[in-house]
C-alpha atoms as a PDB file:
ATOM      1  CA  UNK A   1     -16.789  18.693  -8.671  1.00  0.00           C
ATOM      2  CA  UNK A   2     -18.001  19.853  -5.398  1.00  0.00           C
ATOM      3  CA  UNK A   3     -20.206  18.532  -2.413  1.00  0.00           C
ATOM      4  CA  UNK A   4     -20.995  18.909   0.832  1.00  0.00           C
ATOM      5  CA  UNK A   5     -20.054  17.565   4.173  1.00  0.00           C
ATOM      6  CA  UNK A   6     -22.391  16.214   5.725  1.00  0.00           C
ATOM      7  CA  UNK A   7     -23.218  15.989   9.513  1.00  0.00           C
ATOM      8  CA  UNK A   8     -20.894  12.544  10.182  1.00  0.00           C
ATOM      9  CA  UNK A   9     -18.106  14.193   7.896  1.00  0.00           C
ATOM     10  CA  UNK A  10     -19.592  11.760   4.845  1.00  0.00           C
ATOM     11  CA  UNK A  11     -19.154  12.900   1.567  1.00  0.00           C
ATOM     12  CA  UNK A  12     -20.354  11.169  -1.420  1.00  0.00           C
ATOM     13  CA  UNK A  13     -18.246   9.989  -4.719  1.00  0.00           C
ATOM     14  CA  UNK A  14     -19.728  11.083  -7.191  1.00  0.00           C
ATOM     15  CA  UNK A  15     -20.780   8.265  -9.496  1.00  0.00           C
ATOM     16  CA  UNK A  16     -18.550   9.234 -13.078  1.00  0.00           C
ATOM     17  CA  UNK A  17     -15.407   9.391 -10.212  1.00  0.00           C
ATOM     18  CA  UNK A  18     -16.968   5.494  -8.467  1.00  0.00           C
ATOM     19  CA  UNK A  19     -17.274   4.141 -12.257  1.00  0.00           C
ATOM     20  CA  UNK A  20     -13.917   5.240 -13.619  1.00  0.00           C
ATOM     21  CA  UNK A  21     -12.320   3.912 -10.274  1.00  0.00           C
ATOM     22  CA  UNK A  22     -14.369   0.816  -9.998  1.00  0.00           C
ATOM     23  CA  UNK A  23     -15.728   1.299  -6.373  1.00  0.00           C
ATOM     24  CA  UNK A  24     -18.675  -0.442  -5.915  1.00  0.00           C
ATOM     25  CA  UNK A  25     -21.465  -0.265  -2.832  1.00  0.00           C
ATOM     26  CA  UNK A  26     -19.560  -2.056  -0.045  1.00  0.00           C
ATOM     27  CA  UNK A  27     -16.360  -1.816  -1.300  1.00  0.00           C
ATOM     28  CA  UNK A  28     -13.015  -0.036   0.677  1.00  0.00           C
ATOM     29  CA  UNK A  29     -11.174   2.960  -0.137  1.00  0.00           C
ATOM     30  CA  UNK A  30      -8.133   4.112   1.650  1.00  0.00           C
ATOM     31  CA  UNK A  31      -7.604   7.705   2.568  1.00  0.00           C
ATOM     32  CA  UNK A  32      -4.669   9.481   3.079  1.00  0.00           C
ATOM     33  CA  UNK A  33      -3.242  13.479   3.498  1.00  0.00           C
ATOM     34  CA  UNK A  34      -1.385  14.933   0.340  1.00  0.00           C
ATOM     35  CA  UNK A  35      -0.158  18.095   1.127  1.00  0.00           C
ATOM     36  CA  UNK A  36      -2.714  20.363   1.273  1.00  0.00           C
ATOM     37  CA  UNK A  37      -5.794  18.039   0.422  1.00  0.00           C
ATOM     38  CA  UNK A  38      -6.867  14.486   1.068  1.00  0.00           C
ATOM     39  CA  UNK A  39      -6.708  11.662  -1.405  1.00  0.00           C
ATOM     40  CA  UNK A  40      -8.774   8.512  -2.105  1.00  0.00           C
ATOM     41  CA  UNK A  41      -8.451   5.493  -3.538  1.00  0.00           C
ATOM     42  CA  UNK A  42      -9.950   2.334  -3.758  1.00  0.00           C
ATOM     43  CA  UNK A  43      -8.271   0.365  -1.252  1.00  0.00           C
ATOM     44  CA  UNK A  44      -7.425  -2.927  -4.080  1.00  0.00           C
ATOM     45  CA  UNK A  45      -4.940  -0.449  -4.866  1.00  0.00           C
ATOM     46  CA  UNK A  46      -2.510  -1.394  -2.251  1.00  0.00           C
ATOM     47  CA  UNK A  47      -1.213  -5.098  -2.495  1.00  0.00           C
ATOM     48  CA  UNK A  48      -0.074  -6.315   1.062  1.00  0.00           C
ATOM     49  CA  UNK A  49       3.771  -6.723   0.180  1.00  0.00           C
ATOM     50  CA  UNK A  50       3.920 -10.190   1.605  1.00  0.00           C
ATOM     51  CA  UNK A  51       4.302 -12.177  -1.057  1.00  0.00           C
ATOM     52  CA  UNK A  52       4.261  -9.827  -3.661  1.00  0.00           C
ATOM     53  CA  UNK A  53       7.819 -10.887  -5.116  1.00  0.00           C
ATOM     54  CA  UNK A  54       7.588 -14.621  -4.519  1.00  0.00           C
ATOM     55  CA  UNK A  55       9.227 -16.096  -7.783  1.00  0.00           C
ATOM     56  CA  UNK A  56      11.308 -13.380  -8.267  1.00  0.00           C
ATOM     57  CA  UNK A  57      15.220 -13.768  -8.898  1.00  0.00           C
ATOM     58  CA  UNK A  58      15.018 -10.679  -6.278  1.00  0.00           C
ATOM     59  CA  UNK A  59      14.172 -12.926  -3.418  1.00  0.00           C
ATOM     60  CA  UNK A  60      16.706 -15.527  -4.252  1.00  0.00           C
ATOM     61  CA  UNK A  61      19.911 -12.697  -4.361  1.00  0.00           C
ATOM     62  CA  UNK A  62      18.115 -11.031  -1.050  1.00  0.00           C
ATOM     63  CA  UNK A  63      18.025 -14.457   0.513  1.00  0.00           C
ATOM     64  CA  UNK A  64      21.746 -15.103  -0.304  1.00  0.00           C
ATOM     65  CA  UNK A  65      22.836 -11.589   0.785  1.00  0.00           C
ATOM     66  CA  UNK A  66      21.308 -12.111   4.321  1.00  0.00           C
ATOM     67  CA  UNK A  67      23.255 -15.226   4.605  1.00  0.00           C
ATOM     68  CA  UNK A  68      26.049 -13.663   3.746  1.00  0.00           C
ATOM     69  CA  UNK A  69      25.801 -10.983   6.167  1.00  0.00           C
ATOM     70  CA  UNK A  70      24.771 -13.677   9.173  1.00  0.00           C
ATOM     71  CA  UNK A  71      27.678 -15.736   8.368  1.00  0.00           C
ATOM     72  CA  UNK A  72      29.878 -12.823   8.217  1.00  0.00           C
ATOM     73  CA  UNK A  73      28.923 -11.916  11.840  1.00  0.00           C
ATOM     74  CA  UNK A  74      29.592 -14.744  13.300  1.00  0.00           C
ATOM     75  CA  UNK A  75      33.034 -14.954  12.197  1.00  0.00           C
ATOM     76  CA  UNK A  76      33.991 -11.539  13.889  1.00  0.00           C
ATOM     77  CA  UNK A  77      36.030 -11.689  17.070  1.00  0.00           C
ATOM     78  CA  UNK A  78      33.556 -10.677  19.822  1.00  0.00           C
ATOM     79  CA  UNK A  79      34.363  -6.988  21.234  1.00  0.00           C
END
């Protein structure tokens, strides 16, 4: 599919691309260079990573680990 710049550097999605995607009038896409090209997305895509592995039995060893390592510098003589 191909189309054409226009004078603000808009181009237009065309709809089959918008449908199969799910981006709506209003909605946010993020764009980014790949290479040789530039890629879109709709922006939903990206979860913030805040939060995103609350729950986990990740955050608990990660938690314990930094402990750990803050409890393990302050036991080492001072330079």
């Amino acid at each position: 599919m191909t189309r054409r710049v226009g004078p603000k550097g808009q181009v237009v999605i065309p709809k089959e691309l918008r449908e199969e995607l799910g981006i709506e009038p209003g909605g946010e896409v993020t764009f980014w260079l790949h290479g040789d090209h530039i890629a879109v997305r709709p922006a939903w895509h990206r979860r913030p990573l805040r939060g995103r592995f609350r729950g986990s039995p990740l955050v608990d060893e990660l938690a314990a680990e930094r402990s750990a390592d803050r409890t393990e510098d302050n036991l080492r003589p001072q330079a």
